[in-house]
Each structure stands twice: as C-alpha cells, then as structure tokens.
C-alpha atoms as a PDB file:
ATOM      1  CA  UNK A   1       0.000   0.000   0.000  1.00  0.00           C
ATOM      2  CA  UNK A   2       1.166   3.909  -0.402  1.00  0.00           C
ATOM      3  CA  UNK A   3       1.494   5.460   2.222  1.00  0.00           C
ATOM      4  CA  UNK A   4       1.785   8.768   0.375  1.00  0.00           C
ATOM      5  CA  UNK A   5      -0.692  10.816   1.126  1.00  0.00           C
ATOM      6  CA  UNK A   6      -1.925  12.223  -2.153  1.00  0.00           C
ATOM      7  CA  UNK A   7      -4.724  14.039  -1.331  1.00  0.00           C
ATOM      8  CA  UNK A   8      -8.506  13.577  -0.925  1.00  0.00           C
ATOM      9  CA  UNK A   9     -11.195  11.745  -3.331  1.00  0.00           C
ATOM     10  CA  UNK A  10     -14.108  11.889  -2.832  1.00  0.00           C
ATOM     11  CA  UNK A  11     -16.474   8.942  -4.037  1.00  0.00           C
ATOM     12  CA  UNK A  12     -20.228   9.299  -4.323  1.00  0.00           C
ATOM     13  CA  UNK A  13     -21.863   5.665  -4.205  1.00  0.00           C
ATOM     14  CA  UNK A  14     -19.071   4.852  -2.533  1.00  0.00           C
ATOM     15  CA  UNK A  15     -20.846   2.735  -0.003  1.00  0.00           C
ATOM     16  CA  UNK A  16     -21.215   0.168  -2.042  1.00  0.00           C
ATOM     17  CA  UNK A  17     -20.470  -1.448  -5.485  1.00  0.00           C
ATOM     18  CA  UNK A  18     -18.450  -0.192  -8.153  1.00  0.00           C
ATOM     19  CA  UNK A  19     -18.220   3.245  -5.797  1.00  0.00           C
ATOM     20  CA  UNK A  20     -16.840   0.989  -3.057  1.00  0.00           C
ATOM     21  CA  UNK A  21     -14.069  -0.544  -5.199  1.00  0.00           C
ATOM     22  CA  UNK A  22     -13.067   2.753  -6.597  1.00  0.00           C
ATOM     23  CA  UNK A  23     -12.602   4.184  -3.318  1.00  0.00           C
ATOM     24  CA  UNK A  24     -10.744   1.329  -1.742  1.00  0.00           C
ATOM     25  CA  UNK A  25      -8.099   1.414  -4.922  1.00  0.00           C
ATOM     26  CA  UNK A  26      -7.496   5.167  -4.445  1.00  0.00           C
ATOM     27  CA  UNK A  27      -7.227   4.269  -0.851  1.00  0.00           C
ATOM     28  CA  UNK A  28      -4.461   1.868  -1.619  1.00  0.00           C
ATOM     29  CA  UNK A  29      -2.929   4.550  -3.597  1.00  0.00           C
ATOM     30  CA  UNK A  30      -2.746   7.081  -0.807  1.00  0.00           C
ATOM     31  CA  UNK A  31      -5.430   9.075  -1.082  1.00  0.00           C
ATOM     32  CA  UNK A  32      -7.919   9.964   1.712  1.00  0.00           C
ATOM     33  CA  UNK A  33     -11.209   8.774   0.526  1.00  0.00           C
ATOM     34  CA  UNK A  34     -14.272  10.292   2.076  1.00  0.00           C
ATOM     35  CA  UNK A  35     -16.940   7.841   0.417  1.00  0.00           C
ATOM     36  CA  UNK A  36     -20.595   9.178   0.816  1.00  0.00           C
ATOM     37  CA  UNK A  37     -23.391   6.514   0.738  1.00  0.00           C
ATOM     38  CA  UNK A  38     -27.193   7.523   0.164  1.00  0.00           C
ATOM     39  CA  UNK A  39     -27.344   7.855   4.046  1.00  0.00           C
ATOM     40  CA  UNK A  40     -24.354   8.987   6.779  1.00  0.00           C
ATOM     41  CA  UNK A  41     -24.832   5.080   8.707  1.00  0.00           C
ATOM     42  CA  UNK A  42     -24.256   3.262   4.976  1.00  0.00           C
ATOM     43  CA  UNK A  43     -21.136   5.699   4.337  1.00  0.00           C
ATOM     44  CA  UNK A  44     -19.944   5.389   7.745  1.00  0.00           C
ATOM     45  CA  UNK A  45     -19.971   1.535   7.403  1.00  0.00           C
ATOM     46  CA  UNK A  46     -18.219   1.370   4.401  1.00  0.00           C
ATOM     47  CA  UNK A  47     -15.734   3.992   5.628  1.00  0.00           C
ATOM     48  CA  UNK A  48     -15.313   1.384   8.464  1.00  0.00           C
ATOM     49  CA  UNK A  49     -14.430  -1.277   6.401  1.00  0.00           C
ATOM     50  CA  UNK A  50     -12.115   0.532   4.363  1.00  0.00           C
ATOM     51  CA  UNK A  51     -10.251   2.022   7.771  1.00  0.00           C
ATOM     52  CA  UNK A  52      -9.701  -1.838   8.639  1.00  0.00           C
ATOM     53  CA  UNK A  53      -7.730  -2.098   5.702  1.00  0.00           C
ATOM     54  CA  UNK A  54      -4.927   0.577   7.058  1.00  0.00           C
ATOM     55  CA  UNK A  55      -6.927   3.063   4.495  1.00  0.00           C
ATOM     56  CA  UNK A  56      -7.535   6.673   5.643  1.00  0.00           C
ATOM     57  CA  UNK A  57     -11.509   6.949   4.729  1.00  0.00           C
ATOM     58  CA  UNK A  58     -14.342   9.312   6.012  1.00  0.00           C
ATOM     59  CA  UNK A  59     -17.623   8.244   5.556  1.00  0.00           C
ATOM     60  CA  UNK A  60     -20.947   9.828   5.359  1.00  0.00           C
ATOM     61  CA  UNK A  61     -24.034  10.067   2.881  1.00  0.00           C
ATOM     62  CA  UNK A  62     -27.245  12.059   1.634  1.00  0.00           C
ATOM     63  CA  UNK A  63     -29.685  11.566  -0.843  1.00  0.00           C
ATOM     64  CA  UNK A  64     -27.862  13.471  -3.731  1.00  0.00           C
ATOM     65  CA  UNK A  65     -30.904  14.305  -5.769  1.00  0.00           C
ATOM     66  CA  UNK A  66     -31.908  16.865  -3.190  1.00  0.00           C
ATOM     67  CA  UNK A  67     -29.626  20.092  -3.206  1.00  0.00           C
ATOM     68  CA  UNK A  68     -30.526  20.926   0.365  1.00  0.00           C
ATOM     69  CA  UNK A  69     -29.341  17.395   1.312  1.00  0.00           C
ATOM     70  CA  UNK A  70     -26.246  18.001  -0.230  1.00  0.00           C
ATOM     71  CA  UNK A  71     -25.453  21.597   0.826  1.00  0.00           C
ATOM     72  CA  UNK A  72     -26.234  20.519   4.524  1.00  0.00           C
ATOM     73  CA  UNK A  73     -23.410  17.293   3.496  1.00  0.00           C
ATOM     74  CA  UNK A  74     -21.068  20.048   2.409  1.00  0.00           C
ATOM     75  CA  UNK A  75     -21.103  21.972   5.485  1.00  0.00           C
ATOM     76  CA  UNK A  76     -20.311  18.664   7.724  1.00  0.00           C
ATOM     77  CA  UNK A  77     -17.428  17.551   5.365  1.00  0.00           C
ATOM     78  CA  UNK A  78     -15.447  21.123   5.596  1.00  0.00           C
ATOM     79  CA  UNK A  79     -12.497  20.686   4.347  1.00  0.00           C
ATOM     80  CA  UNK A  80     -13.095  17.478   3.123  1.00  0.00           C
ATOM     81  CA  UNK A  81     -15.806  18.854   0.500  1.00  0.00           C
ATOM     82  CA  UNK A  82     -12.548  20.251  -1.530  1.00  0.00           C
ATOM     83  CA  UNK A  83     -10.958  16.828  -2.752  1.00  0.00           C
ATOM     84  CA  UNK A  84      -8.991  16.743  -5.167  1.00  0.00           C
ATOM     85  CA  UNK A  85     -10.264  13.673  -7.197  1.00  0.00           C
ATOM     86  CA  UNK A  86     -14.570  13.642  -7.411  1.00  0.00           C
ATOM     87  CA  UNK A  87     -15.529  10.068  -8.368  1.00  0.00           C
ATOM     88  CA  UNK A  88     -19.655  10.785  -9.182  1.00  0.00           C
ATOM     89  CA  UNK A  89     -20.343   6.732  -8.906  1.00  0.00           C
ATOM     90  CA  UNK A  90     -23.491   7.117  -7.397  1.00  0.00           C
ATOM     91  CA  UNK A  91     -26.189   5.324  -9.827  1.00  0.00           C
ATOM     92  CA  UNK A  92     -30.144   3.135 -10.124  1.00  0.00           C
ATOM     93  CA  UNK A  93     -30.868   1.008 -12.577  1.00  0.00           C
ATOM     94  CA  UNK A  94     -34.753   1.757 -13.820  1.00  0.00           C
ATOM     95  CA  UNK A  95     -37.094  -1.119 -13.706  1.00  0.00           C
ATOM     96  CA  UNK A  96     -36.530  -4.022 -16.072  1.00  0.00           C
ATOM     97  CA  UNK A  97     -39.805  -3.245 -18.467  1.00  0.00           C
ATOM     98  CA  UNK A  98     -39.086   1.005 -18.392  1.00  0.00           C
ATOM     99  CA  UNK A  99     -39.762   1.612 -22.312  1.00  0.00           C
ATOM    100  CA  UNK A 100     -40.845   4.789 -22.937  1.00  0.00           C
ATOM    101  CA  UNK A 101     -44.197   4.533 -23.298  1.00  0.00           C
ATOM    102  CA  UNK A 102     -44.445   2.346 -19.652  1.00  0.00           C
ATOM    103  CA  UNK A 103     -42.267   4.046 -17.946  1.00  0.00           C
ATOM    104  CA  UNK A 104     -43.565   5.721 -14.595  1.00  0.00           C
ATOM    105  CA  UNK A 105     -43.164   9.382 -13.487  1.00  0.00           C
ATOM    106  CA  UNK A 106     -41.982   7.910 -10.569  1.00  0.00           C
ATOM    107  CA  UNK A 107     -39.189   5.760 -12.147  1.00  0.00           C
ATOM    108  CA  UNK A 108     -38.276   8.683 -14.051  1.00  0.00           C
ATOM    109  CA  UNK A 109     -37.972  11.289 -11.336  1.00  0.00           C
ATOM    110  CA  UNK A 110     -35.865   8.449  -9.429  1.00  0.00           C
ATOM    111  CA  UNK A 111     -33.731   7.463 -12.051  1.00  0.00           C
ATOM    112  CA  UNK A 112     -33.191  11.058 -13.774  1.00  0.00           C
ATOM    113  CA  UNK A 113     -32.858  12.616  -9.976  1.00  0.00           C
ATOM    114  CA  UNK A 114     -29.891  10.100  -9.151  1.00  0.00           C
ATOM    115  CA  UNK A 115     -28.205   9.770 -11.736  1.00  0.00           C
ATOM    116  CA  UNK A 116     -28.588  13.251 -13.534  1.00  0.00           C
ATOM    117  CA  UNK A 117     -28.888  15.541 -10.735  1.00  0.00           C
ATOM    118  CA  UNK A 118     -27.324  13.828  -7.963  1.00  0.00           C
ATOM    119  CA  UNK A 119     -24.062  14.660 -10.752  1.00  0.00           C
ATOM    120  CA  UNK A 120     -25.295  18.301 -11.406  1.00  0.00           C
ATOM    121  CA  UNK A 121     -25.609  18.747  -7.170  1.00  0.00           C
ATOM    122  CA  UNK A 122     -22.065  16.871  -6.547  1.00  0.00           C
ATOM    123  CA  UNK A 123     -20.166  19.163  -9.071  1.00  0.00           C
ATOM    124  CA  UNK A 124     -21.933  21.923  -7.605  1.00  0.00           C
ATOM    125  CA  UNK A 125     -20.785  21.529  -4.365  1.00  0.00           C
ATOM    126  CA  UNK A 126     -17.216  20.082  -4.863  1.00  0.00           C
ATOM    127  CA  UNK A 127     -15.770  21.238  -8.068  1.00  0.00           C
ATOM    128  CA  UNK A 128     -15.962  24.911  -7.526  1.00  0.00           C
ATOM    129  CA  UNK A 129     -12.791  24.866  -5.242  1.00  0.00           C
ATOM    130  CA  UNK A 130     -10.648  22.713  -8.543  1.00  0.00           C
ATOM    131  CA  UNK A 131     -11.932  25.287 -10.960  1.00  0.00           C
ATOM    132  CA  UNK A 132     -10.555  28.067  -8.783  1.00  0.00           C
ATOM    133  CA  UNK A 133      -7.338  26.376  -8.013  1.00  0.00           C
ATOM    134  CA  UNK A 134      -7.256  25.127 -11.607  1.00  0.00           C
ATOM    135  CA  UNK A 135      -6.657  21.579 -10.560  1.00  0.00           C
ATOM    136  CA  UNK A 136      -8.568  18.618  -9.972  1.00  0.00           C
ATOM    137  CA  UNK A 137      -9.916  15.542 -11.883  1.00  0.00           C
ATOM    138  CA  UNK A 138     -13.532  14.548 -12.044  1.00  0.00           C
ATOM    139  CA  UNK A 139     -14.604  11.180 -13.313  1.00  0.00           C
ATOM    140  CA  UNK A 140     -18.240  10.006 -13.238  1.00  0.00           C
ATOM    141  CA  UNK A 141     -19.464   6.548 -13.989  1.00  0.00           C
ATOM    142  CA  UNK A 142     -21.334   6.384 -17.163  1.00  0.00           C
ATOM    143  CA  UNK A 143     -22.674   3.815 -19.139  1.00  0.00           C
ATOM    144  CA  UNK A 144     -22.700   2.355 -22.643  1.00  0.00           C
ATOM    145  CA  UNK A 145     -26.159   2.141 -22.782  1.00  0.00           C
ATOM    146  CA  UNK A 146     -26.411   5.697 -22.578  1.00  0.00           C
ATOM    147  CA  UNK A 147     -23.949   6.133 -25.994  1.00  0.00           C
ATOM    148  CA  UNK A 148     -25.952   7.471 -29.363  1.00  0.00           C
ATOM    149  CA  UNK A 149     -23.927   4.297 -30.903  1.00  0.00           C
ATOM    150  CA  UNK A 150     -23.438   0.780 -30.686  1.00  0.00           C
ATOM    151  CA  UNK A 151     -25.337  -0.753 -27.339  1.00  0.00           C
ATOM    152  CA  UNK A 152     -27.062   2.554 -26.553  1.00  0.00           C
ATOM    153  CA  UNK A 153     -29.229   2.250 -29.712  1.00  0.00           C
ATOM    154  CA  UNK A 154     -31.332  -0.898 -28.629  1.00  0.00           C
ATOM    155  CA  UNK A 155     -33.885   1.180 -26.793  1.00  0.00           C
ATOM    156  CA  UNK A 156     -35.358   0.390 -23.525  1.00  0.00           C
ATOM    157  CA  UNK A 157     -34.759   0.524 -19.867  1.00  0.00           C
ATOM    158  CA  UNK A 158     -35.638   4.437 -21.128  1.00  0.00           C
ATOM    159  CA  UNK A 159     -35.204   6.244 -18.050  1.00  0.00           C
ATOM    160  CA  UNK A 160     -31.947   4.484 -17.537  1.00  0.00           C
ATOM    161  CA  UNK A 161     -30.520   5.028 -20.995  1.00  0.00           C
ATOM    162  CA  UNK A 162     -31.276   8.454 -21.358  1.00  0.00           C
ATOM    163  CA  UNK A 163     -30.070   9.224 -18.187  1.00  0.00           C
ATOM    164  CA  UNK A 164     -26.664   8.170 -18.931  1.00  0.00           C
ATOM    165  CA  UNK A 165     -26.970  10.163 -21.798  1.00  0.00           C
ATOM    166  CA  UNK A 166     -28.003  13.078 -20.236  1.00  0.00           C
ATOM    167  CA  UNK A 167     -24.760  12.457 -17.881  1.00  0.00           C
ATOM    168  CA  UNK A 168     -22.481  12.390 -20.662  1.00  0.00           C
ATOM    169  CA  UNK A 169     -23.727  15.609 -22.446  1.00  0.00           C
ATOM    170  CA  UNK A 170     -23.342  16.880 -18.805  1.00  0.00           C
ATOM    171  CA  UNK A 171     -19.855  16.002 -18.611  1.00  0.00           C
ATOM    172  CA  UNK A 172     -18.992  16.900 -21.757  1.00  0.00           C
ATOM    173  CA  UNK A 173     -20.143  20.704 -21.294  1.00  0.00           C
ATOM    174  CA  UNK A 174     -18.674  21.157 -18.316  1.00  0.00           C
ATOM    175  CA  UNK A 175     -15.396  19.387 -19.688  1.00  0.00           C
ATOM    176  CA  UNK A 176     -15.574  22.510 -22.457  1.00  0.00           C
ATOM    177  CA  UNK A 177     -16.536  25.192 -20.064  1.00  0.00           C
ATOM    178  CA  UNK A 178     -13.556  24.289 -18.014  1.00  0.00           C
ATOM    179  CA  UNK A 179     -11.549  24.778 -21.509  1.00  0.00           C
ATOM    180  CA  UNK A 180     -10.823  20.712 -21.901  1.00  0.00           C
ATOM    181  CA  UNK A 181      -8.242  20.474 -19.562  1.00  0.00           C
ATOM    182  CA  UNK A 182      -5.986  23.960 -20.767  1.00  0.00           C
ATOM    183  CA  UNK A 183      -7.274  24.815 -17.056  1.00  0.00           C
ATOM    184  CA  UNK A 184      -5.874  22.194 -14.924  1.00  0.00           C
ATOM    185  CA  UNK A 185      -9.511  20.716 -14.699  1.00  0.00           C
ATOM    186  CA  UNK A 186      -9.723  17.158 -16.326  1.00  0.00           C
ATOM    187  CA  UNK A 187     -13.624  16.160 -17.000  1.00  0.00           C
ATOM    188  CA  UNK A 188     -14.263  12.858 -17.917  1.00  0.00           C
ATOM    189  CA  UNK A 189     -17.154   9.811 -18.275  1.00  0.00           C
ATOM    190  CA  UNK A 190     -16.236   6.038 -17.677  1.00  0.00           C
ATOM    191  CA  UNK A 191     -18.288   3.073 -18.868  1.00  0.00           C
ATOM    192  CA  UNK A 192     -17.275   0.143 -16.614  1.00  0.00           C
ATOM    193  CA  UNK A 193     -19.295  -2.478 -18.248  1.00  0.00           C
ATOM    194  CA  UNK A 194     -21.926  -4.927 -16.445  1.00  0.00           C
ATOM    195  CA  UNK A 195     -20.553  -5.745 -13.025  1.00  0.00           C
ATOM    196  CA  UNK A 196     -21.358  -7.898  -9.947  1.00  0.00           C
ATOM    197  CA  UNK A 197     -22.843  -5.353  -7.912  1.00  0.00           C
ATOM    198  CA  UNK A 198     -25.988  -4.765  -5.701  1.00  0.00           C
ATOM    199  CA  UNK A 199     -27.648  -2.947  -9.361  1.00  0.00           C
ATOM    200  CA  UNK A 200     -26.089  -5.412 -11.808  1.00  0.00           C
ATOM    201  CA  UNK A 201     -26.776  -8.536 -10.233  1.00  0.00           C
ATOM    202  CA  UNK A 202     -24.650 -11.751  -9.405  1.00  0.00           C
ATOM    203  CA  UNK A 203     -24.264 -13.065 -12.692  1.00  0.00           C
ATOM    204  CA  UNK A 204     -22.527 -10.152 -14.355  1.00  0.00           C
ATOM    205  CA  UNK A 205     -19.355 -10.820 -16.186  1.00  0.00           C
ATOM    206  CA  UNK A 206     -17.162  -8.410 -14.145  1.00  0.00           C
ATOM    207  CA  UNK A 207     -16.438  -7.948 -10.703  1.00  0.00           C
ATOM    208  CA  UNK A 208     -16.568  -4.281  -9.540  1.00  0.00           C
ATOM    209  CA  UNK A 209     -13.015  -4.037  -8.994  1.00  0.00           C
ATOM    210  CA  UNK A 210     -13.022  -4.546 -12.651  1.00  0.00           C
ATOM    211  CA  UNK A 211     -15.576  -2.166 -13.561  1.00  0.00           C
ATOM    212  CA  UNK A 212     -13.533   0.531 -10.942  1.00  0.00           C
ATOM    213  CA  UNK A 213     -10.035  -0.398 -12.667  1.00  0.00           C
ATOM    214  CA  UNK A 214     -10.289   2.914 -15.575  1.00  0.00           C
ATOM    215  CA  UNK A 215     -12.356   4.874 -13.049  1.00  0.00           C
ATOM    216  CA  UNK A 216      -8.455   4.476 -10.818  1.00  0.00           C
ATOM    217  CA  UNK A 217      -6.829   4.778 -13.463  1.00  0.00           C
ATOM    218  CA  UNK A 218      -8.319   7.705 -14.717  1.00  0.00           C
ATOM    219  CA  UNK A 219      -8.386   9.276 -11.813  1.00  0.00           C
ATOM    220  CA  UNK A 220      -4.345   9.540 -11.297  1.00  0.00           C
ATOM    221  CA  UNK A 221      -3.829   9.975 -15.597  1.00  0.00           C
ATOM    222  CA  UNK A 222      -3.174  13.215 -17.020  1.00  0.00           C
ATOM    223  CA  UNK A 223      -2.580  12.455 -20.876  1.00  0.00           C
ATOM    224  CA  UNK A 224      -1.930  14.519 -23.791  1.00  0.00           C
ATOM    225  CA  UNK A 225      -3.203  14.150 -27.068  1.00  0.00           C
ATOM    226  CA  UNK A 226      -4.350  15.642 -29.912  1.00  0.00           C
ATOM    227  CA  UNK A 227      -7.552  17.752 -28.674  1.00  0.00           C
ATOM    228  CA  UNK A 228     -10.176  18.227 -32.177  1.00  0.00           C
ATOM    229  CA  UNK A 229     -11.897  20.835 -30.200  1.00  0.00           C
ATOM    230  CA  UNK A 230      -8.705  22.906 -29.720  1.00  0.00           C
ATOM    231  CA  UNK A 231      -6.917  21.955 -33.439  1.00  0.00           C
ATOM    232  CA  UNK A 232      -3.644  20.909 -33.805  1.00  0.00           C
ATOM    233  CA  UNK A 233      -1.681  21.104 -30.945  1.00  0.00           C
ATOM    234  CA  UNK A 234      -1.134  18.452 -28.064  1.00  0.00           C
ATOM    235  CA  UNK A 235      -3.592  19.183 -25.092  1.00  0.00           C
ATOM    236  CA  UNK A 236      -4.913  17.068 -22.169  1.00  0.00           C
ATOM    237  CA  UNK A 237      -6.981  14.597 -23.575  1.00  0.00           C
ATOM    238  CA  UNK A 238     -10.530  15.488 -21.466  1.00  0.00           C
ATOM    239  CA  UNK A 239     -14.113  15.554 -22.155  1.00  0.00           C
ATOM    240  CA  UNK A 240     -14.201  12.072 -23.590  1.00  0.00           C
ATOM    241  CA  UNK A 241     -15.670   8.485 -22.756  1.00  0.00           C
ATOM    242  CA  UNK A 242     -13.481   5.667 -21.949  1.00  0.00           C
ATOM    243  CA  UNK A 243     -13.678   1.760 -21.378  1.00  0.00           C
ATOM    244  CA  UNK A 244     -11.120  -0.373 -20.179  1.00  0.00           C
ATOM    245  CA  UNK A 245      -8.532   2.254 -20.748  1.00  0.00           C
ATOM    246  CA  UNK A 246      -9.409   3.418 -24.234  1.00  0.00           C
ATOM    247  CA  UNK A 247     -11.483   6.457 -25.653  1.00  0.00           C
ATOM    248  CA  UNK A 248     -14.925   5.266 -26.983  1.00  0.00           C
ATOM    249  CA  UNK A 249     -17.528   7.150 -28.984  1.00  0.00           C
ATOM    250  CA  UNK A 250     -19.998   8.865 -27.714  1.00  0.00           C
END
C-alpha cells in the first residue's frame, strides 16, 4: 500500500459497489477517501471497512438528488468537501420493463434525480474549489447504454438510458466550459461495463473491482493528445468516454 498521502477523493456511491471498489483502490494509492453513501450510517460503514484495511476513509451520505441534502453534506465535510479527485459513482438502474411509453413518473424522477442531478448537485458543491485552483480531476461513472452508438441504440430501460446520456452531455459541457483540460480541470465519463454489484446482479461478467479499474486509473492519468476541439496542438486529452482504458464514442 502507499502510504503517500496524495490528497482527498471523494467517491459518491461509494458505499457500495463499483463506488466501493473505486474508493478502496485510491485508498491503496494514498489518497484519503471520504466515500458518501445515500445515508451517513451506509457511508460510515463502508468507511469502516475501508479504515480496517490501514486506508484513511471518512464516511458519510445524503440523498444526492436533493440540493438541500447536499449543501447541509457540504457543510459537515469542511475541508473534506474540496478533494482533489470527485468520483460521481453514485447510480439506479430503472425497472426491467421502463420503455418509454411504460415508464412511470416515478421511475423517471428516481432514475433522472440520481443519476442526472445527484451529478449536477455533486459538481456543484465540490468542483468549484478545482476550478478556482485550476486543478482537480472529475470522473463520473457512465454507461454504454447511454452512448448514441453501438449498445445505446437498442432502446429500452428508457429512463436508464437516457439518463446516462443526459450524464455524458453533462460532462462533456462542463469538460468545455472548463476549456478541456488547458485549465488544470480534467472532466471525464467512464463506462465500466456490467458488473457484480448490488444494481447489476450476481451473474454479471465483471467484478466491480473490474468495472472501478479505468475509473483508478483515470483518476491519477493526465494524458496529452491531440484535442479536435482545440486543433492541432497536443492538449490534455478530457471531455471524452473511456472503457477499459481506451477512448470510446460517444
């Protein structure tokens, strides 16, 4: 383990899951993890488990689709609300027979509340401090079913897919208002694939900690590439989707 201390991250849906694996990986890397659950006793427990481990980890929780939730989270974390890694892991999966036409408006204020604005109120509240400092990485968990290509065109599980599409037009705008990287801000989306977790069941073909394996990686990467949105010249390479280490389309 590395006994470094790099810093915070800060994992939402870290309680559990893909979030959970995430945070105990950056944990093993050095980082103080503070990972938030959708209640203080669920990240508390996990924060428990992770401090057994010799990992320095803060736990606590709040139902991110509520902004008053999460400014009142914000206030308890102090200093801990200004990390300098935000993982946004926090995710539902909407009911197996959501098509758009049977879809609930309850399914889709849960689903869109989670994993749309639970993102929108998490950068909110802990990116402004990177954007000022011009330095921090954000990487949220996306999904391929939420791509306007390959497995996101099969339609269905509606609220869920366009969601995750939602998400990554989120990231992406926020990757070019923070200039795609040229301001030491690094915005990015991550599909892990279908993993063992508590939302993608037992028979998945991944484990989490493979599913959180780019998200790490990610998360300590700054690379340079050739940006199209800024022309010919090497720039971070931000504001893009990746899986299993590699950019993906959109």
């Amino acid at each position: 383990m590395d006994n470094t201390d790099r810093g915070t991250a800060l994992i939402t849906g870290g309680a559990s899951g893909i979030g959970f694996a995430v945070a105990k990986q950056l944990g093993q890397a050095g980082f103080t993890v503070v990972v938030l659950g959708s209640t203080p006793q669920s990240g508390e427990r996990a924060a428990t488990q992770l401090i057994e481990l010799g990992i320095d980890a803060v736990g606590d929780g709040a139902d991110l689709a509520n902004p008053a939730a999460v400014s009142q989270l914000e206030a308890r974390l102090g200093s801990l609300a200004q990390p300098q890694i935000l993982v946004c892991s926090a995710g539902v999966m909407s009911e197996k027979m959501s098509k758009t036409l049977k879809s609930t408006p309850q399914d889709w204020d849960r689903v869109m509340g989670i994993n749309l604005f639970g993102v929108v109120n998490a950068l909110t509240h802990f990116a402004p401090h990177m954007v000022a400092a011009r330095s921090g990485r954000v990487v949220a968990l996306s999904a391929c079913l939420g791509r306007f290509s390959g497995p996101g065109t099969s339609g269905g599980l509606a609220p869920y897919r366009v969601s995750k599409a939602a998400l990554n037009a989120l990231i992406r705008n926020f990757a070019a208002e923070t200039g795609w990287g040229t301001r030491g801000v690094l915005v990015d989306a991550v599909c892990p694939n279908h993993c063992r977790t508590p939302m993608g069941g037992p028979d998945a073909p991944r484990s989490a900690e493979e599913g959180a394996e780019t998200v790490t990686w990610l998360a300590q990467t700054d690379l340079t590439g050739r940006q199209q949105e800024l022309g010919e010249v090497d720039f971070p390479l931000t504001g893009l989707l990746w899986e299993d280490r590699q950019v993906i389309p959109w």
